[in-house]
PDB file of N, CA and C in Angstrom:
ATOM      1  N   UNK A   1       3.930 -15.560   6.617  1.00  0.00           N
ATOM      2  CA  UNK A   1       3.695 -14.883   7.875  1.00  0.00           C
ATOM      3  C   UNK A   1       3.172 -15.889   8.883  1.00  0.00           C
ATOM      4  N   UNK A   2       3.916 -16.360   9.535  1.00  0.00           N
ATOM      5  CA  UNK A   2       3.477 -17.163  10.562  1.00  0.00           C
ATOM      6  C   UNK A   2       3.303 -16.872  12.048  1.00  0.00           C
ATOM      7  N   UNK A   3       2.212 -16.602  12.686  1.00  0.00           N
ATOM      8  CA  UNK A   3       1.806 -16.549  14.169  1.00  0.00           C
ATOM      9  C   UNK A   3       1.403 -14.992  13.808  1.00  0.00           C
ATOM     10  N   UNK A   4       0.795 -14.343  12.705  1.00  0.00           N
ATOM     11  CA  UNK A   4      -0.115 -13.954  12.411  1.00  0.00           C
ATOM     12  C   UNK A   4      -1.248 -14.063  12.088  1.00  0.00           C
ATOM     13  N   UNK A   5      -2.438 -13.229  12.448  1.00  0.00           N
ATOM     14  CA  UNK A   5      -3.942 -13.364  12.151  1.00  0.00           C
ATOM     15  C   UNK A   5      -4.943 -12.215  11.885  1.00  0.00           C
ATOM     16  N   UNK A   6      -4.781 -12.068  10.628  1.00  0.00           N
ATOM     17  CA  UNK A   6      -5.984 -10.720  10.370  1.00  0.00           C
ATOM     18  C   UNK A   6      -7.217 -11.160  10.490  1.00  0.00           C
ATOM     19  N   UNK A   7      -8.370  -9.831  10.446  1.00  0.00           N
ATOM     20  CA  UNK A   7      -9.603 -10.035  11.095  1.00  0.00           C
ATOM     21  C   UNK A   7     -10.269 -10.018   9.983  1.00  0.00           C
ATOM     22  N   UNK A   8     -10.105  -9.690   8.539  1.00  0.00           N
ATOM     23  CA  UNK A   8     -11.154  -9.994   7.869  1.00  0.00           C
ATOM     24  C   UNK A   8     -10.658 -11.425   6.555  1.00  0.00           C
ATOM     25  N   UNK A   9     -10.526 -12.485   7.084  1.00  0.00           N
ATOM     26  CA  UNK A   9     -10.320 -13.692   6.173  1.00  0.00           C
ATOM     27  C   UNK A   9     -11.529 -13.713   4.890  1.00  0.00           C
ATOM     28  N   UNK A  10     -10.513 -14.209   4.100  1.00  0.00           N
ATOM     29  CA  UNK A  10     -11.061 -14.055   2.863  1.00  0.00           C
ATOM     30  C   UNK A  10     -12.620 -13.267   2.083  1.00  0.00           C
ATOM     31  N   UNK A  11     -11.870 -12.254   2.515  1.00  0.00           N
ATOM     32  CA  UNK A  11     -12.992 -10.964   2.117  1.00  0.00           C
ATOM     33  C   UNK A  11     -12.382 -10.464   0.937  1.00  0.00           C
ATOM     34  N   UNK A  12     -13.452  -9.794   0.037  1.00  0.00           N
ATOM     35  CA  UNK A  12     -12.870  -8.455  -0.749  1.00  0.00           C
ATOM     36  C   UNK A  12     -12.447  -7.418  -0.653  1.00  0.00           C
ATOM     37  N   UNK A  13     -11.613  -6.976  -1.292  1.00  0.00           N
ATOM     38  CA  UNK A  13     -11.129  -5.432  -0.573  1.00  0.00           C
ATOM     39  C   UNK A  13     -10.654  -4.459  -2.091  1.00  0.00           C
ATOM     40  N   UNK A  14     -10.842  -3.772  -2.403  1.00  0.00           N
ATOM     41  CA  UNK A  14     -10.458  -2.675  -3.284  1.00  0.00           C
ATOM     42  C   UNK A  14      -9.509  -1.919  -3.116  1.00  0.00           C
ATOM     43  N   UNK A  15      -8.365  -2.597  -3.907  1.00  0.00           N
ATOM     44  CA  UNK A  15      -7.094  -1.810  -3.881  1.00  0.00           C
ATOM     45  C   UNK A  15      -6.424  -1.024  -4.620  1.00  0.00           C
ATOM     46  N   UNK A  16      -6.000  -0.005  -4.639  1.00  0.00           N
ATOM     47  CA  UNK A  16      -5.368   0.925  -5.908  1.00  0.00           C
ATOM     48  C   UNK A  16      -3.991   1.246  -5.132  1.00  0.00           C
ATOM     49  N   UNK A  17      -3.014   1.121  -6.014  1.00  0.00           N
ATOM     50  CA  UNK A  17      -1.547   1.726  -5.572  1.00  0.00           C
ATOM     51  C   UNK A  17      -1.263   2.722  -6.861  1.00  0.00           C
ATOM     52  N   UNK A  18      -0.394   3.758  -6.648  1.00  0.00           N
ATOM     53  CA  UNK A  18       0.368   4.226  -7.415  1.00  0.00           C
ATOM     54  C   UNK A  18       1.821   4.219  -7.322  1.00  0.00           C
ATOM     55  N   UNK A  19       2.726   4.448  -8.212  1.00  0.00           N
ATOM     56  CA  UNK A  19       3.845   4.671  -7.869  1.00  0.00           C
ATOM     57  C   UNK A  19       3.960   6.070  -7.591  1.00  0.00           C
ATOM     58  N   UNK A  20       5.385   6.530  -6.831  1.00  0.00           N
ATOM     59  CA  UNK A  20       5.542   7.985  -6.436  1.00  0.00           C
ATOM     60  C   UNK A  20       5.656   9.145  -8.156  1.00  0.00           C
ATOM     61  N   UNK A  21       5.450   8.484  -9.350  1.00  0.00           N
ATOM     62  CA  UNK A  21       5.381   8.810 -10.383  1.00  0.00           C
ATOM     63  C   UNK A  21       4.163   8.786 -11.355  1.00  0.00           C
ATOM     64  N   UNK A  22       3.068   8.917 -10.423  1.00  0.00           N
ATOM     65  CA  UNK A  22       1.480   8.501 -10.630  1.00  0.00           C
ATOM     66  C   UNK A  22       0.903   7.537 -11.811  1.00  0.00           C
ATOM     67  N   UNK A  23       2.173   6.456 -12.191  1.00  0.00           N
ATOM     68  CA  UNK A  23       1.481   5.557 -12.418  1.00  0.00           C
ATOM     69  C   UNK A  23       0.969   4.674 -11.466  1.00  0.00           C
ATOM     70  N   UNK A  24      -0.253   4.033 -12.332  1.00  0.00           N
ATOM     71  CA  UNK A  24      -1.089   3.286 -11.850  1.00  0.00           C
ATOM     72  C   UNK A  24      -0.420   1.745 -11.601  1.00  0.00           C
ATOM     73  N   UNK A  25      -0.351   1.096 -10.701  1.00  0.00           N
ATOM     74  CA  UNK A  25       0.228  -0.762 -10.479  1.00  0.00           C
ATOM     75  C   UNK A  25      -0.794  -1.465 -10.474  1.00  0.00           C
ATOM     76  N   UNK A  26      -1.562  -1.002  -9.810  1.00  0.00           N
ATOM     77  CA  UNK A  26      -2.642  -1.673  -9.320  1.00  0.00           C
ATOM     78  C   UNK A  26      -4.101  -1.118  -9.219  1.00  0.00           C
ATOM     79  N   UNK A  27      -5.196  -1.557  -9.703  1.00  0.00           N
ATOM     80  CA  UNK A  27      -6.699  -1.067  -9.645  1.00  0.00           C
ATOM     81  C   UNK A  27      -7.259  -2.017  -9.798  1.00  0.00           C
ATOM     82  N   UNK A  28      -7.814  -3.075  -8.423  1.00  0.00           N
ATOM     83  CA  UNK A  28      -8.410  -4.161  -8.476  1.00  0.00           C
ATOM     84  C   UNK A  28      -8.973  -4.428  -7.190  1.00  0.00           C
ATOM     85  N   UNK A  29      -9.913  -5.341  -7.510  1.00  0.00           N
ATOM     86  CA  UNK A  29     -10.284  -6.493  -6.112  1.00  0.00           C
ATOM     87  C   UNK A  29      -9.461  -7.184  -6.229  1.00  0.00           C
ATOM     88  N   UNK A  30      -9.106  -7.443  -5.130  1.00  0.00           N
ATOM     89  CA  UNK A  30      -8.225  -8.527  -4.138  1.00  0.00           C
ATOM     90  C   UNK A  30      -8.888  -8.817  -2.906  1.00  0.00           C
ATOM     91  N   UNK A  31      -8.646 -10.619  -2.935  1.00  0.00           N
ATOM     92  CA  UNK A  31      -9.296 -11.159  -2.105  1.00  0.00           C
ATOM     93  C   UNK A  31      -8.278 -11.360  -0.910  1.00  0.00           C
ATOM     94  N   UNK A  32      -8.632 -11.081   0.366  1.00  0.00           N
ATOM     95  CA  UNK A  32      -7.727 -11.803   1.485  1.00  0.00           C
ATOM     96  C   UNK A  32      -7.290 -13.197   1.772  1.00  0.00           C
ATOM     97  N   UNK A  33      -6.179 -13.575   2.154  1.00  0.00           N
ATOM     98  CA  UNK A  33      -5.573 -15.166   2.410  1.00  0.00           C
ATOM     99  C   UNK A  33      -6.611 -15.526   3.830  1.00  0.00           C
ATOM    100  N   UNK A  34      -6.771 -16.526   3.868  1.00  0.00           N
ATOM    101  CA  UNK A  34      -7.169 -17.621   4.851  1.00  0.00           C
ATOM    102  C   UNK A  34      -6.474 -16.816   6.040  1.00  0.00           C
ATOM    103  N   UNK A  35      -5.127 -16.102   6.048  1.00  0.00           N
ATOM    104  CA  UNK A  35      -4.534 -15.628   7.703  1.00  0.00           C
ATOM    105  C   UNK A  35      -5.080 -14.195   7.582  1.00  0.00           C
ATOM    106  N   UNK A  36      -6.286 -13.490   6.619  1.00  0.00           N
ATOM    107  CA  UNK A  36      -6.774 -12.201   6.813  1.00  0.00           C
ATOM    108  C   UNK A  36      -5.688 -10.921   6.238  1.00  0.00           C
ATOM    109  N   UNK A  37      -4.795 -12.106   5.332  1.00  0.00           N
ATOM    110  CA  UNK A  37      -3.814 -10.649   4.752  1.00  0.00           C
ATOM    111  C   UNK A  37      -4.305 -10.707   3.502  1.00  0.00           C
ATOM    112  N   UNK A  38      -3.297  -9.421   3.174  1.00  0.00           N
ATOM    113  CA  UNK A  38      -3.263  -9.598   1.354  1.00  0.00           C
ATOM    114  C   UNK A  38      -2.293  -9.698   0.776  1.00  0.00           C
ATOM    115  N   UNK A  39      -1.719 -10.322   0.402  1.00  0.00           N
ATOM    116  CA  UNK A  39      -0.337 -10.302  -0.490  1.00  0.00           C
ATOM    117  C   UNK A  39      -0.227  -9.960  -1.263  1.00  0.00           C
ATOM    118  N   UNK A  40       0.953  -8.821  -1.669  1.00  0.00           N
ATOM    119  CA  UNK A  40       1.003  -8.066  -2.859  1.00  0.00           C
ATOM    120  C   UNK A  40       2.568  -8.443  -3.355  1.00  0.00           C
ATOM    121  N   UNK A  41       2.793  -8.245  -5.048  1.00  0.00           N
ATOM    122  CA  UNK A  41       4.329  -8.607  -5.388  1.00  0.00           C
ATOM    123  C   UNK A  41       4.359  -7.050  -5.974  1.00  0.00           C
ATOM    124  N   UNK A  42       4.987  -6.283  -5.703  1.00  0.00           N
ATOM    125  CA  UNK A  42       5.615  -5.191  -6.408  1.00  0.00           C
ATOM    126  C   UNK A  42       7.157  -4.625  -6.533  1.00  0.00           C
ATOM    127  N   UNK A  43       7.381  -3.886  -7.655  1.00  0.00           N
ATOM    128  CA  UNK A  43       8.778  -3.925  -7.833  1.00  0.00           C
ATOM    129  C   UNK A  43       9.872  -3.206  -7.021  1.00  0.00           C
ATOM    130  N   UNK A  44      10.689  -3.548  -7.011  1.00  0.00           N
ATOM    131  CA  UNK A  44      11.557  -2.901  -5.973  1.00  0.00           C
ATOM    132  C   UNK A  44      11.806  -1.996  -6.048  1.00  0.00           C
ATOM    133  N   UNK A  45      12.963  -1.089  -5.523  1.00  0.00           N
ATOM    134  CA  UNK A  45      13.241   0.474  -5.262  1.00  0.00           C
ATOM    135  C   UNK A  45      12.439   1.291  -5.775  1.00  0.00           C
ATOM    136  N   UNK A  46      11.114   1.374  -4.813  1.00  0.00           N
ATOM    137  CA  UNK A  46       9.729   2.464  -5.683  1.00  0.00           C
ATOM    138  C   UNK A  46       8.901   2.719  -4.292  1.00  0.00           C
ATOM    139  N   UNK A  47       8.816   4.237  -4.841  1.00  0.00           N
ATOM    140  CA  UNK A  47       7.361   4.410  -2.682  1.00  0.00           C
ATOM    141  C   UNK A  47       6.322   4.465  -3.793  1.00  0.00           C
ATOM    142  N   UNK A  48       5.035   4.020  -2.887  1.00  0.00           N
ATOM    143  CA  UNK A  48       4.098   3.766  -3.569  1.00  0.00           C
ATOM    144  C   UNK A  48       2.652   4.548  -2.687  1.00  0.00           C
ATOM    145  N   UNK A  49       1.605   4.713  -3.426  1.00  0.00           N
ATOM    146  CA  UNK A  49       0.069   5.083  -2.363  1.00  0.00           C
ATOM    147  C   UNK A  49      -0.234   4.265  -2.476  1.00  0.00           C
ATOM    148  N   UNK A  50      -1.029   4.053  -1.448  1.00  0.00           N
ATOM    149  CA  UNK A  50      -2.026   2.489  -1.524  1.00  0.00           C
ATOM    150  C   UNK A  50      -3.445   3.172  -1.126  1.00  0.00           C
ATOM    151  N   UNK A  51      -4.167   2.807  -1.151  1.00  0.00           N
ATOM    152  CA  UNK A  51      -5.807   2.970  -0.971  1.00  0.00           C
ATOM    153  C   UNK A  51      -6.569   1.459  -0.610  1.00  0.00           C
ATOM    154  N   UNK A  52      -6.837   1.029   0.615  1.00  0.00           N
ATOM    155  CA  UNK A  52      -7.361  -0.446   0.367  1.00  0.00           C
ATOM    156  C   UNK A  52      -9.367   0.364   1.042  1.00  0.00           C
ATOM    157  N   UNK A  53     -10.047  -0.131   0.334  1.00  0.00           N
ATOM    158  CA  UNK A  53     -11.582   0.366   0.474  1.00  0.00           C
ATOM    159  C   UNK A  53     -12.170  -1.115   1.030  1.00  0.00           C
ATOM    160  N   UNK A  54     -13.152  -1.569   1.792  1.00  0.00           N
ATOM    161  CA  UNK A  54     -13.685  -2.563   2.397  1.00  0.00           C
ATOM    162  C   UNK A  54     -14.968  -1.903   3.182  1.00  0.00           C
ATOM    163  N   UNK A  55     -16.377  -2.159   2.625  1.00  0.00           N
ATOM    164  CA  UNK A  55     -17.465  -2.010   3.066  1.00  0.00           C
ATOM    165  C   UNK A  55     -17.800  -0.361   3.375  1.00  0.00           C
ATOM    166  N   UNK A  56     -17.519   0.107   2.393  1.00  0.00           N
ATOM    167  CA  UNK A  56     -17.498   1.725   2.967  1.00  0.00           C
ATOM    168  C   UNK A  56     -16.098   2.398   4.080  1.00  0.00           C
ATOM    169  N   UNK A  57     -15.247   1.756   4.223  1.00  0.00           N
ATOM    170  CA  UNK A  57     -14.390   1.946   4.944  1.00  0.00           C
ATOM    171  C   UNK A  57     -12.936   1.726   4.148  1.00  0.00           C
ATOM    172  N   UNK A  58     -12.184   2.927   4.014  1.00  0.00           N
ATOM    173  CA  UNK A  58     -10.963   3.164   3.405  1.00  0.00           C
ATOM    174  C   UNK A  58      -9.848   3.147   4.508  1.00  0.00           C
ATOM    175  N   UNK A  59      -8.729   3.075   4.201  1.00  0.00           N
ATOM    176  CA  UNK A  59      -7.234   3.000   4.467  1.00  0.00           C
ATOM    177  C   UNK A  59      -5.988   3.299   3.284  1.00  0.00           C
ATOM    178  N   UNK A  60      -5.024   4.329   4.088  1.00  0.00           N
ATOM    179  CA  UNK A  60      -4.842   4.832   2.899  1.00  0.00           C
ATOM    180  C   UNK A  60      -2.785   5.327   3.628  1.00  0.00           C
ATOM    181  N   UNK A  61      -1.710   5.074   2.787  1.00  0.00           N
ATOM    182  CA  UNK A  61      -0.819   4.432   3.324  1.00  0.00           C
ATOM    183  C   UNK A  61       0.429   4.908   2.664  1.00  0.00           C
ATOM    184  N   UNK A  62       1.249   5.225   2.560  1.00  0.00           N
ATOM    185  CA  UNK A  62       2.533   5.370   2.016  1.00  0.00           C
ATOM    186  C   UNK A  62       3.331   4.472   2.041  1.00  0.00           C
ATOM    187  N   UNK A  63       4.291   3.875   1.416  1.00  0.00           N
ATOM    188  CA  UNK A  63       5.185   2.637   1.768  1.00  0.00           C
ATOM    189  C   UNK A  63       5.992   2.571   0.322  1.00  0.00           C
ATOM    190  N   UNK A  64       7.168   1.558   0.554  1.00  0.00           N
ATOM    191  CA  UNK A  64       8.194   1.480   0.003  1.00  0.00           C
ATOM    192  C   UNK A  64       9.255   0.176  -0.301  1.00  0.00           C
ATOM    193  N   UNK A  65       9.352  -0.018  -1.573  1.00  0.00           N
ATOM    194  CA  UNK A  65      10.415  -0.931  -1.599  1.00  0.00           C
ATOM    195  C   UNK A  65      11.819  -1.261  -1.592  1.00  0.00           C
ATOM    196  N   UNK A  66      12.787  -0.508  -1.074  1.00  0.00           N
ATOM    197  CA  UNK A  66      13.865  -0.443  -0.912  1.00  0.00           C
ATOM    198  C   UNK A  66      14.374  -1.338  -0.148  1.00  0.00           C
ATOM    199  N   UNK A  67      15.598  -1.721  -0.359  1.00  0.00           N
ATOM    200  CA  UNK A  67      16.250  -2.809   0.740  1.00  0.00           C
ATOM    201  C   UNK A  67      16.483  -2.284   2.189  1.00  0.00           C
ATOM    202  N   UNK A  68      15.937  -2.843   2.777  1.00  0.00           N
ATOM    203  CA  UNK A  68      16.019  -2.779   4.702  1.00  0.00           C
ATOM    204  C   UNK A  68      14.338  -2.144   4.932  1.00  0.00           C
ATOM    205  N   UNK A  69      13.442  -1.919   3.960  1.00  0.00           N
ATOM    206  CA  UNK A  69      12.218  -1.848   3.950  1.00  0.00           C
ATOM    207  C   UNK A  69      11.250  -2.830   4.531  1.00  0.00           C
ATOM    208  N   UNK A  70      10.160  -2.612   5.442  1.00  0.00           N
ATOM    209  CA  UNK A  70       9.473  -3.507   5.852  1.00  0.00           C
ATOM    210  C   UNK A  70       8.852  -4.489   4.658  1.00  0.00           C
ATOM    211  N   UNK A  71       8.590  -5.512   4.746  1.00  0.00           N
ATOM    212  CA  UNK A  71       7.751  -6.600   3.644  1.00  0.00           C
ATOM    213  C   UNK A  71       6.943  -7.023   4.154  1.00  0.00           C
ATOM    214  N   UNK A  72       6.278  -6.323   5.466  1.00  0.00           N
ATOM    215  CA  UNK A  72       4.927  -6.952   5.993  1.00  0.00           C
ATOM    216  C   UNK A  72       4.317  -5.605   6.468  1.00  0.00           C
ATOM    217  N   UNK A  73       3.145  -4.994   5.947  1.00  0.00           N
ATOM    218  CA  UNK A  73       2.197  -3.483   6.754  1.00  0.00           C
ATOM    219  C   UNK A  73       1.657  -4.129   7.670  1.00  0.00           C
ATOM    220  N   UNK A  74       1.459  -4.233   8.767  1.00  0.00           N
ATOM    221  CA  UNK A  74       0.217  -4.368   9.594  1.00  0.00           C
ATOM    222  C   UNK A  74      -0.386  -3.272  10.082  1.00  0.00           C
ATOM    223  N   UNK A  75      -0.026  -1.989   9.676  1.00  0.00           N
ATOM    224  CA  UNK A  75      -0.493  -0.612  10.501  1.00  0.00           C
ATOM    225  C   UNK A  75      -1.959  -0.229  10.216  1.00  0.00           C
ATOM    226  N   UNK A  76      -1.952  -0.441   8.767  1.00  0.00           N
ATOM    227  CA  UNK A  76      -2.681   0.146   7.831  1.00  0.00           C
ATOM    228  C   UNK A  76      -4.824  -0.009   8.737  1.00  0.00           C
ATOM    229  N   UNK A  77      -5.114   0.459   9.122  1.00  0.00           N
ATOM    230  CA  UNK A  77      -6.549   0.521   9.769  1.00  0.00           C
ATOM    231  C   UNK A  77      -7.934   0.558   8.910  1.00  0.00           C
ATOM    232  N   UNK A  78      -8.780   0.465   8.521  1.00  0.00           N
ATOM    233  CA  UNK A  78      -9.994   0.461   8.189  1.00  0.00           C
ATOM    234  C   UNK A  78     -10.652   1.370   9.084  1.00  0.00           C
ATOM    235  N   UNK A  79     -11.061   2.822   8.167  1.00  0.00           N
ATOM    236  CA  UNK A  79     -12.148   3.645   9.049  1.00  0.00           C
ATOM    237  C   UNK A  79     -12.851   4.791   8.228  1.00  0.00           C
TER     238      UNK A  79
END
């Protein structure tokens, strides 16, 4: 991601995804990159929940891996 810049660089953040089949992918800390993202690898053709938690403050997201699918969230808010 280049000539991007998130606001919380290398912070912790608490992430849980499910798949649209309530398994679990993900239930972890994850730390942010140096540009304030997080990079995630997950498998393709699957919608997923996400939950990212940071200092008492949740965000919480629907999204998807299908081809012509975005590969970058920036929507996602902290509140």
């Amino acid at each position: 991601m280049t000539g991007c810049q998130g606001e919380l660089v290398n912070e912790d953040f608490e992430v849980y995804i499910e798949d649209n089949e309530g398994n679990v992918v993900l239930d972890d800390t994850v730390q942010s990159l140096p540009n304030g993202f997080i990079d995630l690898w997950l498998p393709r053709d699957r919608t997923y929940q996400i939950t990212i938690a940071y200092d008492g403050k949740t965000a919480e997201s629907e999204f998807s891996t299908f081809e012509g699918d975005d590969t970058c969230i920036t929507t996602m808010q902290l509140s």
